[in-house]
C-alpha atoms as a PDB file:
ATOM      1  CA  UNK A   1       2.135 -15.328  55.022  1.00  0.00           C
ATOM      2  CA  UNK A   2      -1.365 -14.757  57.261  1.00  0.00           C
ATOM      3  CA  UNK A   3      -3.293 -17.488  56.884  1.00  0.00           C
ATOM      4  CA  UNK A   4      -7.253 -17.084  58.086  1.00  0.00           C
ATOM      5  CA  UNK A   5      -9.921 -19.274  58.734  1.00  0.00           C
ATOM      6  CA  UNK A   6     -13.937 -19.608  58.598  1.00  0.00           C
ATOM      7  CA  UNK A   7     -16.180 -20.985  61.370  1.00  0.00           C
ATOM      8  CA  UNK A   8     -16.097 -24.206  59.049  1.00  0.00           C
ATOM      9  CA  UNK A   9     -12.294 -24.346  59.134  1.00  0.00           C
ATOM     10  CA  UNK A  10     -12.126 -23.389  55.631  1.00  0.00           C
ATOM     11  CA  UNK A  11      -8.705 -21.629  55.187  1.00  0.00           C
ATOM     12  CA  UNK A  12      -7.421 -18.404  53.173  1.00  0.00           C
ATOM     13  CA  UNK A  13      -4.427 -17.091  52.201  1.00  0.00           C
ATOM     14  CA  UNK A  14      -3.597 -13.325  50.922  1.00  0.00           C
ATOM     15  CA  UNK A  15      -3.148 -13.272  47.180  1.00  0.00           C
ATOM     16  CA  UNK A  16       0.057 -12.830  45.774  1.00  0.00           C
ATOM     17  CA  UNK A  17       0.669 -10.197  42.815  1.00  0.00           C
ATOM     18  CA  UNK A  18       2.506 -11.234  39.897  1.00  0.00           C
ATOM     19  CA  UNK A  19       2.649  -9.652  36.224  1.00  0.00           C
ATOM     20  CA  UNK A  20       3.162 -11.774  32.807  1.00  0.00           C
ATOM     21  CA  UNK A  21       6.293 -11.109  30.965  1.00  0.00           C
ATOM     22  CA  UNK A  22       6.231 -12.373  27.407  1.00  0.00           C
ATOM     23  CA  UNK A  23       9.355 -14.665  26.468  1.00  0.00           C
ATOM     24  CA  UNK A  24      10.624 -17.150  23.772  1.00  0.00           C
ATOM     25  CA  UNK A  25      12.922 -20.220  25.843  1.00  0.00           C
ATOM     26  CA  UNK A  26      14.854 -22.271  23.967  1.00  0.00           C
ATOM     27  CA  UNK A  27      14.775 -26.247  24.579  1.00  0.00           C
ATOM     28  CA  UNK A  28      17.247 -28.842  23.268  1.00  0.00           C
ATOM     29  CA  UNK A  29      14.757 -29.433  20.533  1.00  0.00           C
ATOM     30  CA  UNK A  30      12.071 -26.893  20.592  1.00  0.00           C
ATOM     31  CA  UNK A  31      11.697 -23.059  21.270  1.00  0.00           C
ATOM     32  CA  UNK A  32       8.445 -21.996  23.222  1.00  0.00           C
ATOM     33  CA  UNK A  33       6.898 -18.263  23.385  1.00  0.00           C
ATOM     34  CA  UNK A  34       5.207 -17.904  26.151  1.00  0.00           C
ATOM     35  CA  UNK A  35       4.507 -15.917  30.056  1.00  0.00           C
ATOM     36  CA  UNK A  36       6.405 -16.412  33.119  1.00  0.00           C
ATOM     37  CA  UNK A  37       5.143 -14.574  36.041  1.00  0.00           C
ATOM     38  CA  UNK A  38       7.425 -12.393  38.107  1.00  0.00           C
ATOM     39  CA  UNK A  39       6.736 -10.503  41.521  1.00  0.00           C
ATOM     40  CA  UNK A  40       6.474  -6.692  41.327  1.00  0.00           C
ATOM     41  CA  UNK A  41       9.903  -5.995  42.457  1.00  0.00           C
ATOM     42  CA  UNK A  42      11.632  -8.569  40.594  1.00  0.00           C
ATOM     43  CA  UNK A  43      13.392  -9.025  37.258  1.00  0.00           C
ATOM     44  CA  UNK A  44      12.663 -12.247  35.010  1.00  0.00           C
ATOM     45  CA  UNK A  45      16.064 -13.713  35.974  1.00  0.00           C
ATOM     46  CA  UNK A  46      14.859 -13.861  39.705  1.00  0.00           C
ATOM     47  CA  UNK A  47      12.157 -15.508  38.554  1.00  0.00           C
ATOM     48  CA  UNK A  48      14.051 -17.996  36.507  1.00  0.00           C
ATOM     49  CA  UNK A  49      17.041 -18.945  39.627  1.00  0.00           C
ATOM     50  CA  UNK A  50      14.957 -20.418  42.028  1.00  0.00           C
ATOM     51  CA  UNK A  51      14.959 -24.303  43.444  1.00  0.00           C
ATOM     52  CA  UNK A  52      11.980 -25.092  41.323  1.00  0.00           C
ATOM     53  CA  UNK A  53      12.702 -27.922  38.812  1.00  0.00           C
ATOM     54  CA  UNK A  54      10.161 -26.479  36.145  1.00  0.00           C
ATOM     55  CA  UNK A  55       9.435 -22.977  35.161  1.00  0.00           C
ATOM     56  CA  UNK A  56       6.111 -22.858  34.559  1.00  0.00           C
ATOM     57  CA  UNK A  57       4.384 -21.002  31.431  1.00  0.00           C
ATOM     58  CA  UNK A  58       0.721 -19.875  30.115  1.00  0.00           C
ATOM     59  CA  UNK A  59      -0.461 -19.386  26.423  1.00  0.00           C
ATOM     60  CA  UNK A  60       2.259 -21.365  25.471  1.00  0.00           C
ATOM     61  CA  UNK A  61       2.833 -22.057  21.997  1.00  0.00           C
ATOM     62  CA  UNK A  62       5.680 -24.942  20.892  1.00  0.00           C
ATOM     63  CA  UNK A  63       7.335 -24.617  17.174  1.00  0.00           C
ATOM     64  CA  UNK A  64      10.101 -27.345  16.011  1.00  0.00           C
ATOM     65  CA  UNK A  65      13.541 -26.716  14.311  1.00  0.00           C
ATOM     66  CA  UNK A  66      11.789 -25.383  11.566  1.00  0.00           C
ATOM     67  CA  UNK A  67       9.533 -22.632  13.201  1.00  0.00           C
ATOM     68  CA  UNK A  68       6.233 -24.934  12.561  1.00  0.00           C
ATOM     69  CA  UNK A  69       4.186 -25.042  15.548  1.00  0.00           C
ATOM     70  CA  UNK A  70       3.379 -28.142  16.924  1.00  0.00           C
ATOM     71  CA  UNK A  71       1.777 -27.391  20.078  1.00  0.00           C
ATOM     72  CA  UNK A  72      -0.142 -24.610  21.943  1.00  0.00           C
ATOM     73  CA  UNK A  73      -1.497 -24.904  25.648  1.00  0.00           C
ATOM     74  CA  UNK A  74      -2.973 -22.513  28.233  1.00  0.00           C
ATOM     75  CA  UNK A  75      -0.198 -23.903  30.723  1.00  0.00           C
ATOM     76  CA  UNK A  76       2.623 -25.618  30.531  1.00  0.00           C
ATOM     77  CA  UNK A  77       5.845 -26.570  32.710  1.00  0.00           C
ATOM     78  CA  UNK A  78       9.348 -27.424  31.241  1.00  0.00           C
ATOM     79  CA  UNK A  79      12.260 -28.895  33.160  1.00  0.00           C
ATOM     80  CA  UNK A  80      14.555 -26.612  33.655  1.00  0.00           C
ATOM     81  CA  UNK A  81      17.469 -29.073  32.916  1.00  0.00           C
ATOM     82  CA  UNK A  82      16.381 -28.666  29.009  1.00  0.00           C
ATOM     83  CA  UNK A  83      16.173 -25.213  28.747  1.00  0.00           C
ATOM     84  CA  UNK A  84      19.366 -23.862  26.947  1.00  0.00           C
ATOM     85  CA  UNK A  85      18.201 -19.907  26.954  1.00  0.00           C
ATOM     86  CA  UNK A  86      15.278 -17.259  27.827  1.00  0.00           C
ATOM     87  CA  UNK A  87      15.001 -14.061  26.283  1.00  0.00           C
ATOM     88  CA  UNK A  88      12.017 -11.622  26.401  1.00  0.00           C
ATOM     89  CA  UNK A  89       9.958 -11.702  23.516  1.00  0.00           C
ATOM     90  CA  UNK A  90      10.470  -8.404  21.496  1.00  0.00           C
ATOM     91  CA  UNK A  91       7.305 -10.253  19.305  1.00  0.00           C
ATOM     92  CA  UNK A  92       4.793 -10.090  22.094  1.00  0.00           C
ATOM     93  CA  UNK A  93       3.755  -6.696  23.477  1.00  0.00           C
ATOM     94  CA  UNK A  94       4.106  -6.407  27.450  1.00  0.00           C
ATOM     95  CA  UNK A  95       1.882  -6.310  29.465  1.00  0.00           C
ATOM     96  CA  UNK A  96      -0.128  -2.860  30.502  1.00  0.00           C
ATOM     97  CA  UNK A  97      -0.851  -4.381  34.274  1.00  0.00           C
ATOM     98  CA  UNK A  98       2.314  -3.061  35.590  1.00  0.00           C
ATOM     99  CA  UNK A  99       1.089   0.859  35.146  1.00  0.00           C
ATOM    100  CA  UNK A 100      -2.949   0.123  35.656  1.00  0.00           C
ATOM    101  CA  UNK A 101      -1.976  -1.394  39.154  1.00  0.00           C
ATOM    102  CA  UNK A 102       0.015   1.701  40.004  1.00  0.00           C
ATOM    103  CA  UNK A 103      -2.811   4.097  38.811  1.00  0.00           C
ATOM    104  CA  UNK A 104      -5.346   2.079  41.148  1.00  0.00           C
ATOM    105  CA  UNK A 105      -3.267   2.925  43.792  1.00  0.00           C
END
């Protein structure tokens, strides 16, 4: 990664691309819906088997046994080490980014 830097010493780094896929992840006691972000060339389960020890989400919303929800949050990071299972989301549409950024080009 190219790193540059102002007269001030101010750094900046080149902006990395990733798209939102919509998923539901299932935790010992709670399943979340959700986003996880993936790179352009790679497929949610890339995104998923990495060293990180959270998977981080956005527009997350929590619902208990019963399907209640309990919880939304703009973020939100779970421990992998509770998450039994990640599906995409049939219930929340894709998103559209992944053919705009191709047009742009």
């Amino acid at each position: 990664m190219k790193i540059r830097y102002d007269e001030k010493g101010k750094f900046y780094s080149e902006v990395i691309t990733k798209w939102p896929i919509a998923v539901t992840l299932q935790t010992l006691t709670h399943r979340v819906h959700g986003n996880i972000y993936v790179l352009p060339d790679e497929r949610p389960k890339d995104a998923l088997n990495t060293d990180e020890h959270f998977i981080a989400l956005t527009e997350a919303t929590v619902y208990d046994a019963q399907g209640n929800e309990i919880y939304t949050a703009e973020f939100m990071a779970i421990n992998r080490n509770h998450v039994i299972w990640v599906i995409p989301d049939p219930n929340q549409p894709e998103t559209t980014e992944r053919e705009d950024d191709h047009d742009a080009a």
